[in-house]
C-alpha atoms as a PDB file:
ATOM      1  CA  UNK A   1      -2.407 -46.063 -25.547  1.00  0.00           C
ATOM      2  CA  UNK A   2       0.953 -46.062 -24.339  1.00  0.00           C
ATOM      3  CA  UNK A   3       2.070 -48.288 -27.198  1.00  0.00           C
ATOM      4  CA  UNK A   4       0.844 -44.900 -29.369  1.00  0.00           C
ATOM      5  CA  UNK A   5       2.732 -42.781 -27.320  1.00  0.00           C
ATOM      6  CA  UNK A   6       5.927 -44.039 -28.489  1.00  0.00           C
ATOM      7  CA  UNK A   7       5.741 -43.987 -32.057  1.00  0.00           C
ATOM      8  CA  UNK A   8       6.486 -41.301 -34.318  1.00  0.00           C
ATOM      9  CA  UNK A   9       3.438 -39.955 -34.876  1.00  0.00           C
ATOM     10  CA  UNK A  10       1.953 -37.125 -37.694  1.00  0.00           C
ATOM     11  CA  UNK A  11       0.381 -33.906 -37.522  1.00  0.00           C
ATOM     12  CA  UNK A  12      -3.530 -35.401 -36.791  1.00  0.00           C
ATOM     13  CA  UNK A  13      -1.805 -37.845 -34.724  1.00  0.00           C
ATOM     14  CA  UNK A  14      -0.623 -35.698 -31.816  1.00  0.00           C
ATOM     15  CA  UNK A  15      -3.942 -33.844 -31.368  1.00  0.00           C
ATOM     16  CA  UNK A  16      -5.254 -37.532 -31.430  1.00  0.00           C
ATOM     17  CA  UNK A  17      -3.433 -38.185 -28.715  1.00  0.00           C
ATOM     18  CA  UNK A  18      -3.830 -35.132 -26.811  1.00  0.00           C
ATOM     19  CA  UNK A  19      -7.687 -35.429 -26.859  1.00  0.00           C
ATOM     20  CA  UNK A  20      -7.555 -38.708 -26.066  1.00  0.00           C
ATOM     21  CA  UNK A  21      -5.295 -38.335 -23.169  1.00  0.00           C
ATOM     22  CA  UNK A  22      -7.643 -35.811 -21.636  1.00  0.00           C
ATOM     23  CA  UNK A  23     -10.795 -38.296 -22.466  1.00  0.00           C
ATOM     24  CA  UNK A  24      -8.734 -40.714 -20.277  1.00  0.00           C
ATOM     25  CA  UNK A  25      -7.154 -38.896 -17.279  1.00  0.00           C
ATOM     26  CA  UNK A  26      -9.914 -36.143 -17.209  1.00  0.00           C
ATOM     27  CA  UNK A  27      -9.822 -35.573 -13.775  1.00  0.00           C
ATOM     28  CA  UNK A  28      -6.608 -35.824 -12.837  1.00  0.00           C
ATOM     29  CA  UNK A  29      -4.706 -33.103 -15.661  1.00  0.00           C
ATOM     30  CA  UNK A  30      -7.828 -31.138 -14.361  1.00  0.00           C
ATOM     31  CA  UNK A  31      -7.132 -31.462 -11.154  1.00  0.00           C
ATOM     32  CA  UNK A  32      -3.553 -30.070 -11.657  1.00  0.00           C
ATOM     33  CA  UNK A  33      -4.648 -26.977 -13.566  1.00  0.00           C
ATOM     34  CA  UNK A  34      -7.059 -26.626 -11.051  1.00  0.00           C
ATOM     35  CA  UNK A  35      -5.354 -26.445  -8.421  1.00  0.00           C
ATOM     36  CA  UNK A  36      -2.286 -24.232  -9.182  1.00  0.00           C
ATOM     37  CA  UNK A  37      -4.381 -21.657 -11.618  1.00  0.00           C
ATOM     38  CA  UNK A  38      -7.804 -22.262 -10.402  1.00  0.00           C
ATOM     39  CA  UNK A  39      -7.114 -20.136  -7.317  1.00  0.00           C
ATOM     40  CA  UNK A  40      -5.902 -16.706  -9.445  1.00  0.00           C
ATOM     41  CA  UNK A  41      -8.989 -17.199 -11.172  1.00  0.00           C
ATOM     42  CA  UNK A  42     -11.342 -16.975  -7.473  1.00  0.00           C
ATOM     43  CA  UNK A  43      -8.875 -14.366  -6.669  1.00  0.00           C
ATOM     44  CA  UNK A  44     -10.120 -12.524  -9.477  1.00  0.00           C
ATOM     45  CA  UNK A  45     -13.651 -13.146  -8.610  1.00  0.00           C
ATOM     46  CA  UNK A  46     -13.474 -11.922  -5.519  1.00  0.00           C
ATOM     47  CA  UNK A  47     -11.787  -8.514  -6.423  1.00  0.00           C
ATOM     48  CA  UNK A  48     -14.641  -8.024  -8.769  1.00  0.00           C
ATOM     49  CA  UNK A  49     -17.309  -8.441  -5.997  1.00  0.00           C
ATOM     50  CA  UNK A  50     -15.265  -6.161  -4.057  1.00  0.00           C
ATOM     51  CA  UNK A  51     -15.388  -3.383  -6.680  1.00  0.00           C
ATOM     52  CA  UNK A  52     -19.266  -3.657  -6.751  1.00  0.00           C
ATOM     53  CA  UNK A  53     -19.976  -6.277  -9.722  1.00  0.00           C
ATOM     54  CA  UNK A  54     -23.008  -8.506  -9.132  1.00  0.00           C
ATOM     55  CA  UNK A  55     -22.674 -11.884  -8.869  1.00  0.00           C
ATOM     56  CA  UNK A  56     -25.550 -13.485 -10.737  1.00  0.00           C
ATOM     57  CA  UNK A  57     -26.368 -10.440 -13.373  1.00  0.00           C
ATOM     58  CA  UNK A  58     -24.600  -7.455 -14.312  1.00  0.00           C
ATOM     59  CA  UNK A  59     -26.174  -5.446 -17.007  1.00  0.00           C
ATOM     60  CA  UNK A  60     -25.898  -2.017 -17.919  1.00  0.00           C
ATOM     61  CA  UNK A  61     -28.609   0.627 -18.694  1.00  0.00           C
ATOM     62  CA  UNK A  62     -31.124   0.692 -21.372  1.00  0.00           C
ATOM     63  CA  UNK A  63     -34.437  -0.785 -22.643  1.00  0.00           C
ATOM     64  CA  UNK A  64     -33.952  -3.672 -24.734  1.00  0.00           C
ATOM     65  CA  UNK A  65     -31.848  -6.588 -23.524  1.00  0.00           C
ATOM     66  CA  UNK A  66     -29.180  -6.302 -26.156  1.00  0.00           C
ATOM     67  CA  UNK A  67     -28.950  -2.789 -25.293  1.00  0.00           C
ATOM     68  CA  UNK A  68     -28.601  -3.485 -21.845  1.00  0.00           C
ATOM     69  CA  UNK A  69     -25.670  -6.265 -22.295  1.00  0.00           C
ATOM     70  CA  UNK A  70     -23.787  -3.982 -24.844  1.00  0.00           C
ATOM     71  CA  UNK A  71     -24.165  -0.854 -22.390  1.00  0.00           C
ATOM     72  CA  UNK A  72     -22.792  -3.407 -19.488  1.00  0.00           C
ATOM     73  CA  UNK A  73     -19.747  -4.596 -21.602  1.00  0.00           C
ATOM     74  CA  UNK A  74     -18.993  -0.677 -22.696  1.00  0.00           C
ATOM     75  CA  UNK A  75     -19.093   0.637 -18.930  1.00  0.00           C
ATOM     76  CA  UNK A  76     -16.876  -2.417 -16.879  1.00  0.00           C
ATOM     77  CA  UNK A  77     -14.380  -1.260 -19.950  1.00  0.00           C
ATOM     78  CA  UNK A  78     -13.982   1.840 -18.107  1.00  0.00           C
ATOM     79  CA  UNK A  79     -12.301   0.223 -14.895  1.00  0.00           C
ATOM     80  CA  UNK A  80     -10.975   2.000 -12.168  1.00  0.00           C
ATOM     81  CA  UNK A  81      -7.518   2.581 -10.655  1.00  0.00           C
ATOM     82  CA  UNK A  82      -8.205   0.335  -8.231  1.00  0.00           C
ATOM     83  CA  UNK A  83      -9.607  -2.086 -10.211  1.00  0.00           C
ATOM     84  CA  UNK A  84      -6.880  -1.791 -12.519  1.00  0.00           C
ATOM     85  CA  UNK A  85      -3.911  -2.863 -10.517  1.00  0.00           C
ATOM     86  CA  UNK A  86      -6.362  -5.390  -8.963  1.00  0.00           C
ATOM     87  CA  UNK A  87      -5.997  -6.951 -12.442  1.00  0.00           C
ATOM     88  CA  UNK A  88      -2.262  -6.551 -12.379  1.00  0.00           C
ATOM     89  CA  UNK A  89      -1.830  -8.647  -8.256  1.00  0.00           C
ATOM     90  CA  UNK A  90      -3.795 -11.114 -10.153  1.00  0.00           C
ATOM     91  CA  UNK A  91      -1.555 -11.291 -13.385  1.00  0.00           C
ATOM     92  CA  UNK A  92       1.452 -12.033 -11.925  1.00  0.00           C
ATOM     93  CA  UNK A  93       0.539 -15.082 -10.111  1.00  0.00           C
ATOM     94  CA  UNK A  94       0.062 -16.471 -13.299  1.00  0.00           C
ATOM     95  CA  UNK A  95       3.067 -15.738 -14.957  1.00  0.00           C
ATOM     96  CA  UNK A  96       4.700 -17.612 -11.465  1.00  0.00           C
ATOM     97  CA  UNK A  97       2.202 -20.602 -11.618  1.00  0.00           C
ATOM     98  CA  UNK A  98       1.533 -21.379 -15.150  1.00  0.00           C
ATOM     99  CA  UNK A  99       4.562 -22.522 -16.001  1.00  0.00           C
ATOM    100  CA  UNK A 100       4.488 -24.934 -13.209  1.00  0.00           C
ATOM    101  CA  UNK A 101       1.372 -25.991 -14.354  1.00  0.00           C
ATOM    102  CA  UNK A 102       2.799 -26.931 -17.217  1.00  0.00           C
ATOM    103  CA  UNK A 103       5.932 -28.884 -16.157  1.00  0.00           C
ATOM    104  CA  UNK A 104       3.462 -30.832 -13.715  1.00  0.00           C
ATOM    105  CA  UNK A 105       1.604 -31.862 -16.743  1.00  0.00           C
ATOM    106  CA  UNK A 106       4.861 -32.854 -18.614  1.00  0.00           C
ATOM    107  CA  UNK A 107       6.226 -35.059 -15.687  1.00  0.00           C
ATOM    108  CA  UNK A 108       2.715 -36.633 -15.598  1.00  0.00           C
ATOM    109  CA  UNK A 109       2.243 -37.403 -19.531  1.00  0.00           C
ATOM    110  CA  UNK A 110       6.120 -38.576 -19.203  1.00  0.00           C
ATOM    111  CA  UNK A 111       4.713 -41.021 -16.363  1.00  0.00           C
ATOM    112  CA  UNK A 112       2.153 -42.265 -18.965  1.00  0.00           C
ATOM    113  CA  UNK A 113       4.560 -42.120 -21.602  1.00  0.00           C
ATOM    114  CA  UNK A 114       6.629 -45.199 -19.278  1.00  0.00           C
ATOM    115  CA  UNK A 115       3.436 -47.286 -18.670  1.00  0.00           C
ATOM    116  CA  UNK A 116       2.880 -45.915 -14.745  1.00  0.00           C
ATOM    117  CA  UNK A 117       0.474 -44.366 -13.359  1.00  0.00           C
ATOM    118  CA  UNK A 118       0.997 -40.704 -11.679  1.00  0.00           C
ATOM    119  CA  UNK A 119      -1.123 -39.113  -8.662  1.00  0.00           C
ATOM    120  CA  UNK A 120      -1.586 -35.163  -8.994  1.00  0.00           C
ATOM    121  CA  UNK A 121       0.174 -34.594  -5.931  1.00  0.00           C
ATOM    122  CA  UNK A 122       3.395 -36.378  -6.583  1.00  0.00           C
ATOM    123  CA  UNK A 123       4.032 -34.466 -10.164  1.00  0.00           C
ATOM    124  CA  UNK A 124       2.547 -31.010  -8.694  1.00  0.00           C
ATOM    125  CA  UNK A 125       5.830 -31.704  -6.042  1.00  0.00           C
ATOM    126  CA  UNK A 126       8.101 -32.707  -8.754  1.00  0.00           C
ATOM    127  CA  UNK A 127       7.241 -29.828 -10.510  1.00  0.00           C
ATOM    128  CA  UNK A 128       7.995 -27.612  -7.683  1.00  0.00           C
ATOM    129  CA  UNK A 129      11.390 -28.988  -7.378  1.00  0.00           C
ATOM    130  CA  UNK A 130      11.920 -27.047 -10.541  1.00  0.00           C
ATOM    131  CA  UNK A 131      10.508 -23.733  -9.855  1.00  0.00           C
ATOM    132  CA  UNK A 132      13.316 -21.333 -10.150  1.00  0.00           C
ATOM    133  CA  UNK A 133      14.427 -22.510 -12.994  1.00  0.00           C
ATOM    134  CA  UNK A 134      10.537 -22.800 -14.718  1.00  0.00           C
ATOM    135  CA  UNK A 135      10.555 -19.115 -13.226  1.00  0.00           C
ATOM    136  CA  UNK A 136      13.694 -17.727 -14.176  1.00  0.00           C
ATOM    137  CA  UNK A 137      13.333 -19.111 -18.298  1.00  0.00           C
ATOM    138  CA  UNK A 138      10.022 -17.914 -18.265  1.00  0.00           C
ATOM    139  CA  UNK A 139      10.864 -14.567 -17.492  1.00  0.00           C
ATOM    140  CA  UNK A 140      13.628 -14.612 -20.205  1.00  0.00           C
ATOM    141  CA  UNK A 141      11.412 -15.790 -22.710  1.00  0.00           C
ATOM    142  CA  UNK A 142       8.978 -13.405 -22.049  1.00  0.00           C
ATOM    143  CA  UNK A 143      11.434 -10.386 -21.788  1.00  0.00           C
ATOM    144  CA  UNK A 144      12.733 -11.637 -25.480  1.00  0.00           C
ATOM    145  CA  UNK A 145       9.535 -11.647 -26.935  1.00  0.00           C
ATOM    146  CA  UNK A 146       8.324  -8.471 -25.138  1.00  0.00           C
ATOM    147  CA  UNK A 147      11.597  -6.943 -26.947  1.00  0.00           C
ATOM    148  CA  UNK A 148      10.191  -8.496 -30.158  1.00  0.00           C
ATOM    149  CA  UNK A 149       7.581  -7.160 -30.028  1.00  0.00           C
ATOM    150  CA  UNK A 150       7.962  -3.629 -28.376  1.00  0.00           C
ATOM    151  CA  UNK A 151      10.874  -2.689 -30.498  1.00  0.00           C
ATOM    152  CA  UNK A 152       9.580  -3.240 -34.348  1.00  0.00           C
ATOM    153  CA  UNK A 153       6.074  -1.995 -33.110  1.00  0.00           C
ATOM    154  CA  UNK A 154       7.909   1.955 -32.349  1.00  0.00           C
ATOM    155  CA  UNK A 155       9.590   1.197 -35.756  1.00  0.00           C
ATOM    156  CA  UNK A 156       6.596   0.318 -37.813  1.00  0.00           C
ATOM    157  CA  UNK A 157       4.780   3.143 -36.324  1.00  0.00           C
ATOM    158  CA  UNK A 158       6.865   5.551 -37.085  1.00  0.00           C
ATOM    159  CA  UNK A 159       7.417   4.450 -40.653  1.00  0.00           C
ATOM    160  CA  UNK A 160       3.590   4.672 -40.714  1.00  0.00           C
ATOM    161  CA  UNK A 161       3.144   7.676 -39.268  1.00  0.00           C
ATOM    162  CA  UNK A 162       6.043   9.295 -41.975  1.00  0.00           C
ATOM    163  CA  UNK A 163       3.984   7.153 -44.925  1.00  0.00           C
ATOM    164  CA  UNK A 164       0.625   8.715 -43.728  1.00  0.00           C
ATOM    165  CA  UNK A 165       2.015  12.461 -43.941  1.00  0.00           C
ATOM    166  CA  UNK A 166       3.469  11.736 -47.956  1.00  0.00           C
ATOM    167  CA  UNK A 167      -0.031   9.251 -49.477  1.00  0.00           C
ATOM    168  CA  UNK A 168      -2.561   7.642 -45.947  1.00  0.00           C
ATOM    169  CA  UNK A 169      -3.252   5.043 -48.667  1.00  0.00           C
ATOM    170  CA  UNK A 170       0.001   4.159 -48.706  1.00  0.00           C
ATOM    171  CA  UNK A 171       0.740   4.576 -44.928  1.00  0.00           C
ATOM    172  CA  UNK A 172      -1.525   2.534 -44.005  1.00  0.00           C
ATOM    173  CA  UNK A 173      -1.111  -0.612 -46.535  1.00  0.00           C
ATOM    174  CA  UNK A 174       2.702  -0.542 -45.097  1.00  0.00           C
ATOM    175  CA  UNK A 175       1.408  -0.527 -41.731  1.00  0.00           C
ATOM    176  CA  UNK A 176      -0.436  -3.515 -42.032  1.00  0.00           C
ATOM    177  CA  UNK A 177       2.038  -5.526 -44.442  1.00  0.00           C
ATOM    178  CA  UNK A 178       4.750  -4.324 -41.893  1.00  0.00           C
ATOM    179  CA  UNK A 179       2.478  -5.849 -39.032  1.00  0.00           C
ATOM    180  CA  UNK A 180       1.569  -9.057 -40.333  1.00  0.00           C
ATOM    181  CA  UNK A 181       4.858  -9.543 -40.967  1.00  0.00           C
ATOM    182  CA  UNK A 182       6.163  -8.917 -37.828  1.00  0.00           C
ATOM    183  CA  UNK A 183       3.088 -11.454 -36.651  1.00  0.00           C
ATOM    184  CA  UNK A 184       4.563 -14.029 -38.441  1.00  0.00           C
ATOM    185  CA  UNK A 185       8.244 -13.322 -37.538  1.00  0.00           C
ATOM    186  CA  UNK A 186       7.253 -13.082 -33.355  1.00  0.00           C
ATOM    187  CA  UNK A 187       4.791 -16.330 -33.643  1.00  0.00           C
ATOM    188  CA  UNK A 188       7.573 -18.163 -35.342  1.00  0.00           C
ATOM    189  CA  UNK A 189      10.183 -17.006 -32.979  1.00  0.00           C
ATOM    190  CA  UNK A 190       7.679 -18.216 -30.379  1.00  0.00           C
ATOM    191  CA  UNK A 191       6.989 -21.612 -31.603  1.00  0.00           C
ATOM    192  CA  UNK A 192      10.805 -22.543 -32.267  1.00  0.00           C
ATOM    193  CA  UNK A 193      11.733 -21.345 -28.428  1.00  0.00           C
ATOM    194  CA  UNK A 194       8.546 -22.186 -27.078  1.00  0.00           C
ATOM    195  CA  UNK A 195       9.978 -25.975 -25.757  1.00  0.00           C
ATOM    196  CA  UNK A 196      12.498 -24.806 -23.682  1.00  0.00           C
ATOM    197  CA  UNK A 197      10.290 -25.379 -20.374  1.00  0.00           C
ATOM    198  CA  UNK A 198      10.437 -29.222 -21.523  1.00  0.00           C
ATOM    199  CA  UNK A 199      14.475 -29.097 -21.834  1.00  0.00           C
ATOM    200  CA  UNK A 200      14.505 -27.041 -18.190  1.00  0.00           C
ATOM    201  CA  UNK A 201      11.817 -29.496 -16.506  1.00  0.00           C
ATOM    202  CA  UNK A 202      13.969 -32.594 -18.084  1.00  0.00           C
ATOM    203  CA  UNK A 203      16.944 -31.811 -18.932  1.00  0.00           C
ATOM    204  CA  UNK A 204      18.342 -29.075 -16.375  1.00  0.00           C
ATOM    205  CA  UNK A 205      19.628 -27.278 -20.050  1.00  0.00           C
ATOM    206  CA  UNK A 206      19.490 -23.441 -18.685  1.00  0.00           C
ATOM    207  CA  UNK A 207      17.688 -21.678 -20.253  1.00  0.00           C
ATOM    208  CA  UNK A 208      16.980 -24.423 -22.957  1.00  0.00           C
ATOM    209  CA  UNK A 209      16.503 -21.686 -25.982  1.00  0.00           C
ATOM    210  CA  UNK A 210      18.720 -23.679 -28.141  1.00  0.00           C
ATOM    211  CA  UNK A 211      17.743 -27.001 -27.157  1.00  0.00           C
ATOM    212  CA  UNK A 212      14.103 -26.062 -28.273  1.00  0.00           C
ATOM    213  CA  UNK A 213      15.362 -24.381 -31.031  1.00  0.00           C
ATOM    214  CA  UNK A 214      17.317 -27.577 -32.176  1.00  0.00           C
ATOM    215  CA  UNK A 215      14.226 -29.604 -31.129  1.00  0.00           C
ATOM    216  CA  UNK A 216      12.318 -27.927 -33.665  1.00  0.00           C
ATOM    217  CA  UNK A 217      14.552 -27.623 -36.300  1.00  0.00           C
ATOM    218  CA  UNK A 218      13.109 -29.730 -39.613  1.00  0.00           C
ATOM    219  CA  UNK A 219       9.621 -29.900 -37.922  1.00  0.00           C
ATOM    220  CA  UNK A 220       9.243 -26.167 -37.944  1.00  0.00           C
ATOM    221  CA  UNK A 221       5.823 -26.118 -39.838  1.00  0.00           C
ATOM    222  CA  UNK A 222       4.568 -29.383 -38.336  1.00  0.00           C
ATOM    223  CA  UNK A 223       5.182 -26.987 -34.854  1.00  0.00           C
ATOM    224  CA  UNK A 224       3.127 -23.763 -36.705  1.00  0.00           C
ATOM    225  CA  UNK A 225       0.608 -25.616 -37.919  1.00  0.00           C
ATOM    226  CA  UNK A 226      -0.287 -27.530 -34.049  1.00  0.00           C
ATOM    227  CA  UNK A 227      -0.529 -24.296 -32.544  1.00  0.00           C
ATOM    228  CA  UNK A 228      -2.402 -22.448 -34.774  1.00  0.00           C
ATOM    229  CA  UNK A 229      -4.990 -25.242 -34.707  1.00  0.00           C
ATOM    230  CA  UNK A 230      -5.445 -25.776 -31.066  1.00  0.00           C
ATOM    231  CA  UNK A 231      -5.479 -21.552 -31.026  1.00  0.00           C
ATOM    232  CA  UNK A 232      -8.424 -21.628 -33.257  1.00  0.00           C
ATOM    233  CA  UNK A 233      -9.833 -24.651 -31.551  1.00  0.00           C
ATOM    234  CA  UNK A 234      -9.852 -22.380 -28.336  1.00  0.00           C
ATOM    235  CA  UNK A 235     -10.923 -19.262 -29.719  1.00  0.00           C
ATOM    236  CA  UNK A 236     -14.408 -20.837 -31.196  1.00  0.00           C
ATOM    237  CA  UNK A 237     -14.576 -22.906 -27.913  1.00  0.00           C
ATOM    238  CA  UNK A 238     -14.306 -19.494 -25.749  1.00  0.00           C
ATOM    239  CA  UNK A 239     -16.495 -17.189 -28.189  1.00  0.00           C
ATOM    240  CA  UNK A 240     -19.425 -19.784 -28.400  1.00  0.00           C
ATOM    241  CA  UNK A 241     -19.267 -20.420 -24.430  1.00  0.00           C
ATOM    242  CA  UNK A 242     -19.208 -16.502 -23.872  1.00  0.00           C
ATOM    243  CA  UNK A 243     -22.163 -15.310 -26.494  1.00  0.00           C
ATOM    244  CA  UNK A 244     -24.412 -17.264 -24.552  1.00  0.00           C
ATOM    245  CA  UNK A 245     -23.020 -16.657 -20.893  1.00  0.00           C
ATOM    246  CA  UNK A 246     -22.977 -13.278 -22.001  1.00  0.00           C
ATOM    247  CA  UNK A 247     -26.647 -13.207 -22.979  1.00  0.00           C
ATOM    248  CA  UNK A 248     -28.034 -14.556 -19.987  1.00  0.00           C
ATOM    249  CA  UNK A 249     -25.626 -13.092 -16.763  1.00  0.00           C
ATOM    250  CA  UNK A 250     -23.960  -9.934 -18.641  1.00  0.00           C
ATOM    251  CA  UNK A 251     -20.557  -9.213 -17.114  1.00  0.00           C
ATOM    252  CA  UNK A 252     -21.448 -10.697 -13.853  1.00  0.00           C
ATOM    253  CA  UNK A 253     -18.782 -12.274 -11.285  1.00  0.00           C
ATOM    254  CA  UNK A 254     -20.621 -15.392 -11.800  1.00  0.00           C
ATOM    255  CA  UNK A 255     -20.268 -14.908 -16.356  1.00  0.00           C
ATOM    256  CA  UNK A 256     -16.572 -14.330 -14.968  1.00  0.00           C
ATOM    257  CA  UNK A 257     -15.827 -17.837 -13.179  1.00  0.00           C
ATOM    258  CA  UNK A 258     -17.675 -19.501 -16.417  1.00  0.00           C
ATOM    259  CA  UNK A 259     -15.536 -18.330 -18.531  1.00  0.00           C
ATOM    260  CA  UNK A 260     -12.625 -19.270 -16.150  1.00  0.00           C
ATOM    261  CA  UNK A 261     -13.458 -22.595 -15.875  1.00  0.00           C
ATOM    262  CA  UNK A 262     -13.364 -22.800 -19.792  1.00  0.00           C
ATOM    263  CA  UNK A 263     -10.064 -21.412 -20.078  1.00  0.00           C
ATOM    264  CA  UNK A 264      -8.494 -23.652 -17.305  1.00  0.00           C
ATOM    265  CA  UNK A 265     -10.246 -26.355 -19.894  1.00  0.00           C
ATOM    266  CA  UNK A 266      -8.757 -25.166 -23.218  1.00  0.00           C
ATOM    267  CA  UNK A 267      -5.361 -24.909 -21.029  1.00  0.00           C
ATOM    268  CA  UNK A 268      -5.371 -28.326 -20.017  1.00  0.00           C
ATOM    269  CA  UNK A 269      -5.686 -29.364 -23.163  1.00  0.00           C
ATOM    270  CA  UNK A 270      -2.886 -27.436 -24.835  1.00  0.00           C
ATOM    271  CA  UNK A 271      -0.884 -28.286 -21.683  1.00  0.00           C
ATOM    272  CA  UNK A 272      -1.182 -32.433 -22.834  1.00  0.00           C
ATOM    273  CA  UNK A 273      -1.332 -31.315 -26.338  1.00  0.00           C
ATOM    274  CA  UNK A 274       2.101 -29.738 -25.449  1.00  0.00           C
ATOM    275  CA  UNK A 275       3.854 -32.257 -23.779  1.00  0.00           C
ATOM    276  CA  UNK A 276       2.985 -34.854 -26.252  1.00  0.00           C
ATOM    277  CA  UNK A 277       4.089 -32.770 -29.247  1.00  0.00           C
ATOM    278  CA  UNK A 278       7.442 -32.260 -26.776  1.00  0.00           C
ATOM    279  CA  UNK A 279       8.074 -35.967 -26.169  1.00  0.00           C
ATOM    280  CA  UNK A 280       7.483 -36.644 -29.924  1.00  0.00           C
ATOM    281  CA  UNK A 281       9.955 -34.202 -30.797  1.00  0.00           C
ATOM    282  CA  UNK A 282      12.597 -34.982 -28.542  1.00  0.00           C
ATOM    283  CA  UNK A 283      12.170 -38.636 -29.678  1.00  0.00           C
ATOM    284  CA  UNK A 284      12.342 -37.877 -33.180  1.00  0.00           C
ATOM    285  CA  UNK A 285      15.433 -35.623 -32.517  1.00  0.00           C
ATOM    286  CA  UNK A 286      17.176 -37.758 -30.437  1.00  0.00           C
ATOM    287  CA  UNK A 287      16.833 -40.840 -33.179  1.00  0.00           C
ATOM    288  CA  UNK A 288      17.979 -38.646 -35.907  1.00  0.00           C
ATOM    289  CA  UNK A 289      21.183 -37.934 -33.518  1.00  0.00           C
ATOM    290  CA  UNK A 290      21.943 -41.429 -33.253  1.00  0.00           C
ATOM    291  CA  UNK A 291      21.239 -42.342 -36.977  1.00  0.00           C
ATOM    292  CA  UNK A 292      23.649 -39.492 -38.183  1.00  0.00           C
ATOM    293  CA  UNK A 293      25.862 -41.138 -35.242  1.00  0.00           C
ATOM    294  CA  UNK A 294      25.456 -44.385 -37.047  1.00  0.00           C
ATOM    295  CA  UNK A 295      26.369 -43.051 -40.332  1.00  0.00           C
ATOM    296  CA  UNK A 296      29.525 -41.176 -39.587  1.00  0.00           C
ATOM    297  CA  UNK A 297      31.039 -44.082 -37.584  1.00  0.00           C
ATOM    298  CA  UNK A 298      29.914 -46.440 -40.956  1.00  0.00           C
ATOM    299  CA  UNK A 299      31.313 -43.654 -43.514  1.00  0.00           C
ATOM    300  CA  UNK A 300      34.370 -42.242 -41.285  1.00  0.00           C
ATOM    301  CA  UNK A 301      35.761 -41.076 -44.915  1.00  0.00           C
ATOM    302  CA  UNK A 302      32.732 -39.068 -46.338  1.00  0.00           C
END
């Protein structure tokens, strides 16, 4: 395995890896996601049996059981105030610890990727070392995107809104054109900048926006195409788990905690499935440097 680390490796060939890295350290990338997220998750819990949710069953009112789940899902929509900044204490832990999470997974698949073995504790600490920074790129990535986002979204609306009033045919179909591509435009924004957490966990390279963006740069659809995958992977992974969770506890705290344990899964996952497709990047990157290096010192004149 660490032999296959090294080398270059394809598209099928990184989420090869990434499975098999979580077939063979299970417990211990589990451990780390556990540990740092699994607690906002309990916190979660707890506020929900505080509010009045059941633990075991929660369903709403009705006759049949279908009507009772659906009638359960429709009223915990309605959440109170209380309840609702609840939600937002337990958010922002998350946005603090998840990108720690992350860097303690890169520092341990960079321990694999040099043939040693790594304890939970030791990269959880190293990661730690680095939480400002983690922190402080985070929060600029996520205020860039959040401008992506925010901005065009007033934009297309209003162009919608002035379509609607001459032909709502034609409102609407530039609405939706205008929003997929805007989609597109944020998710591959996203993806380009999205390694910069590597280059601030590695390389100190503040806030490491260009250095992902340079990491990325030829492999762009290779990048795309990774994420999307493991995104669908996820989603049918989460929306089988829940149907049937859903059927038998409703939207108990107990359905909650479930579903939070398969999430901290599906994280770990892309978490490894990151890092590798990091580490191949860099090394890719780094031996097209040298090669171009190479060339210009063998061709000073061209």
């Amino acid at each position: 395995m660490h032999s296959q680390l090294h080398r270059p490796k394809g598209f099928g060939e990184i989420l090869d890896a990434a499975f098999r890295l979580c077939k063979n350290h299970f417990s211990d990338f589990f451990k780390i996601v556990l540990i740092l997220i699994g607690p906002i998750y309990l916190l979660q819990a707890i506020i929900l049996l505080l509010s009045g949710t059941s633990f075991f069953r929660e369903l709403g009112s009705g006759n049949g059981r279908f009507e009772q789940i659906f009638s359960g899902v429709e009223a915990s929509a309605n959440t109170t105030v209380g309840e609702d900044l609840a939600n937002i204490v337990v958010t922002l832990p998350m946005i603090v610890l998840y990108p720690v999470a992350l860097a303690a997974v890169l520092f341990a698949v960079n321990q694999l990727y040099k043939g040693q073995e790594f304890t939970v504790k030791s990269v959880i600490k190293q990661a730690f070392t680095k939480f400002w920074a983690l922190l402080g790129n985070s929060l600029l990535y996520g205020v860039i995107l959040f401008g992506m986002v925010f901005v065009p979204t007033i934009i297309i609306t209003i162009f919608g809104v002035i379509g609607m009033v001459a032909d709502p045919a034609i409102g609407i179909i530039l609405m939706i054109i205008l929003f997929l591509g805007l989609g597109f435009t944020v998710f591959f924004f996203m993806s380009r900048w999205s390694f910069y957490l590597g280059a601030t966990a590695f390389e100190d390279n503040a806030p490491g926006l260009a250095r992902s963006w340079r990491l990325t740069r030829k492999r762009v659809w290779k990048v795309l195409g990774i994420y999307v995958i493991l995104g669908l992977l996820f989603f049918i992974i989460s929306l089988a788990v829940e149907s049937i969770i859903i059927l038998l506890l409703g939207t108990s705290v107990l359905y909650t905690l479930i579903i939070s344990l398969v999430t901290l899964f599906t994280s770990m996952i892309f978490m490894v499935g990151y890092a590798i497709l990091y580490f191949d990047l860099k090394t890719r990157h780094d031996g097209d440097d040298i090669n171009e290096m190479i060339d210009d010192y063998q061709n000073p004149g061209n």
